[in-house]
Protein backbone atom coordinates (compact mmCIF):
# COMPACT_ATOMS: atom_id res chain seq x y z
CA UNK A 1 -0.10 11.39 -8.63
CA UNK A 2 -0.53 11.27 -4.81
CA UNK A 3 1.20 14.30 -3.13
CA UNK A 4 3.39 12.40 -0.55
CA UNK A 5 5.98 14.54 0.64
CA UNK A 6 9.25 13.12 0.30
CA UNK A 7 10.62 12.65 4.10
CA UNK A 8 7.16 10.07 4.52
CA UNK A 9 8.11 6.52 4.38
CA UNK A 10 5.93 4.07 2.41
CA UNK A 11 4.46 0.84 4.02
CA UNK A 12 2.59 -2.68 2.77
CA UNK A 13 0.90 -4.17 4.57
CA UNK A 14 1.28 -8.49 4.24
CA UNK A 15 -1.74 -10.59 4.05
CA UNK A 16 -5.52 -9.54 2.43
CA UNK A 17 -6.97 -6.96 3.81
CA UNK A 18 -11.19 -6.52 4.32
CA UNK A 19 -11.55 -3.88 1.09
CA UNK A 20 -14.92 -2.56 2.67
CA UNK A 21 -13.09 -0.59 5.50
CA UNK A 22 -12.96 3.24 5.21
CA UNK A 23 -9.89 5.46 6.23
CA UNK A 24 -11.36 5.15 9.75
CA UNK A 25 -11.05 1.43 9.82
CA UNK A 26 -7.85 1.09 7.95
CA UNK A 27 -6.01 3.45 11.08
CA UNK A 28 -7.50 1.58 13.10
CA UNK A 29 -5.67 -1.49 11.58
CA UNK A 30 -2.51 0.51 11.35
CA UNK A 31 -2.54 1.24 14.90
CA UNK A 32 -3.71 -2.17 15.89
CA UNK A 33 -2.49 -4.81 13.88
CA UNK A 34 0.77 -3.24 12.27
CA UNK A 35 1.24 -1.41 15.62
CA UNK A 36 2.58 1.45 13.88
CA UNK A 37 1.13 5.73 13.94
CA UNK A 38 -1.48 6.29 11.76
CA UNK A 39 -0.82 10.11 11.92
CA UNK A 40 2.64 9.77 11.27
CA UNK A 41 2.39 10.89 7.48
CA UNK A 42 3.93 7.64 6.40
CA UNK A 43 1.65 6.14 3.66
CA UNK A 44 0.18 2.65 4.45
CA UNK A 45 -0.63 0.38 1.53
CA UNK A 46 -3.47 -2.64 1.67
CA UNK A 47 -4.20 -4.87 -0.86
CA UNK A 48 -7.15 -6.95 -1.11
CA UNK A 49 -7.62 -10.71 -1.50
CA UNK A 50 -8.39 -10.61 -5.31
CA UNK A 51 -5.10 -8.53 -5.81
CA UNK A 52 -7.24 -6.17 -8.32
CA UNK A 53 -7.46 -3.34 -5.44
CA UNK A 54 -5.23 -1.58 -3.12
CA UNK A 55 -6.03 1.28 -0.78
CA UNK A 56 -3.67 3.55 0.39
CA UNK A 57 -3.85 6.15 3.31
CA UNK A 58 -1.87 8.58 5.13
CA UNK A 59 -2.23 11.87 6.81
CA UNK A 60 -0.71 14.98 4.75
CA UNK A 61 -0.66 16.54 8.35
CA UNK A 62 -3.66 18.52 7.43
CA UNK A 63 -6.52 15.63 7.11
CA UNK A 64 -6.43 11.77 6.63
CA UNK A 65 -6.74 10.65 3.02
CA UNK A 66 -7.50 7.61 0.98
CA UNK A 67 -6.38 6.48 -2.23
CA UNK A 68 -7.62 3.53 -4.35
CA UNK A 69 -6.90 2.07 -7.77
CA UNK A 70 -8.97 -0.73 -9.12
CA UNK A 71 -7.90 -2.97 -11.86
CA UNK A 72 -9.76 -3.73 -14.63
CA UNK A 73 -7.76 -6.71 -15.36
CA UNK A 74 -4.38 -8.39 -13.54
CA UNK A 75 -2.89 -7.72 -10.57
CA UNK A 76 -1.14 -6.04 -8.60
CA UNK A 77 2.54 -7.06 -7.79
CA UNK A 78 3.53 -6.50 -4.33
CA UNK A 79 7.03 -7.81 -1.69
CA UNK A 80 6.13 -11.47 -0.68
CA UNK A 81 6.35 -11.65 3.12
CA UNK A 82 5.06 -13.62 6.02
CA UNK A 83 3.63 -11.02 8.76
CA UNK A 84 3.53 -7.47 9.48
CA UNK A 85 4.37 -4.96 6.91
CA UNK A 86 7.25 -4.07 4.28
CA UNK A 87 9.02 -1.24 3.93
CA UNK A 88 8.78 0.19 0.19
CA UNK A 89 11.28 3.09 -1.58
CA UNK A 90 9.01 5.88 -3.84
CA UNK A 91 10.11 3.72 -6.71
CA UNK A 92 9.06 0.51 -6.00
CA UNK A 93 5.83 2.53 -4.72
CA UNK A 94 5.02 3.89 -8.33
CA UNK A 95 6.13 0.36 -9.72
CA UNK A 96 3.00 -0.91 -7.42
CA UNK A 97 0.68 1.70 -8.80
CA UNK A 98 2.01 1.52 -12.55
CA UNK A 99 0.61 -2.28 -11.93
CA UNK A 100 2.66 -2.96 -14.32
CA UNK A 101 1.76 -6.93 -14.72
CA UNK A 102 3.67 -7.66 -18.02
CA UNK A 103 6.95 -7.94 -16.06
CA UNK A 104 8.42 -11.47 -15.93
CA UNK A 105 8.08 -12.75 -12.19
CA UNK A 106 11.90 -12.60 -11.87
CA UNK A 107 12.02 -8.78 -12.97
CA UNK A 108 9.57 -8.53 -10.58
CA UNK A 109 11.56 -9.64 -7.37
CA UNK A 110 14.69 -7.57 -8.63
CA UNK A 111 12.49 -4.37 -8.33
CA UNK A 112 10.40 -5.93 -4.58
């Protein structure tokens, strides 16, 4: 499991995110596009156009790390939004990384 501690809030970021970037590039989105502290040990979530990849990062307060989890098949589920970023609870955070896809799309939005 990813050692978040548990005062660090958890963000997603909306829209399709370029997969190639590195943790360097994603803070640079965080500070740019989402306006928000990349060194702020919250965790920032991207998911990619395909929906079979997410990246996470956040700094522990030590170093900047990067998480990914690649699907071999389905998706992952994630808050429907227009711009910016969402807001997620440690819950709905390991609900994103279970991927669990066999959920029916309204059991879905009562957990998002």
């Amino acid at each position: 499991m990813i050692p978040i501690s548990s005062s660090a809030r958890i963000w997603t970021a909306t829209g399709y995110t370029d997969m190639r970037k590195g943790m360097q590039g994603l803070s640079l989105l965080v500070q740019e596009s989402l306006g928000r502290d990349p060194f702020a040990e919250d965790v920032f979530v991207f998911r990619g156009r395909g929906g079979s990849l997410i990246t996470a990062v956040w700094h522990d307060g030590i170093g900047l790390l990067l998480y990914a989890k690649r699907l071999d098949r389905g998706r992952f589920v994630r808050p429907v939004t227009v711009d910016g970023v969402v807001g997620l609870s440690a819950g709905q955070m390991s609900y994103l990384l279970e991927a669990s896809t066999c959920a029916t799309p309204a059991s879905i939005l009562d957990l998002l």
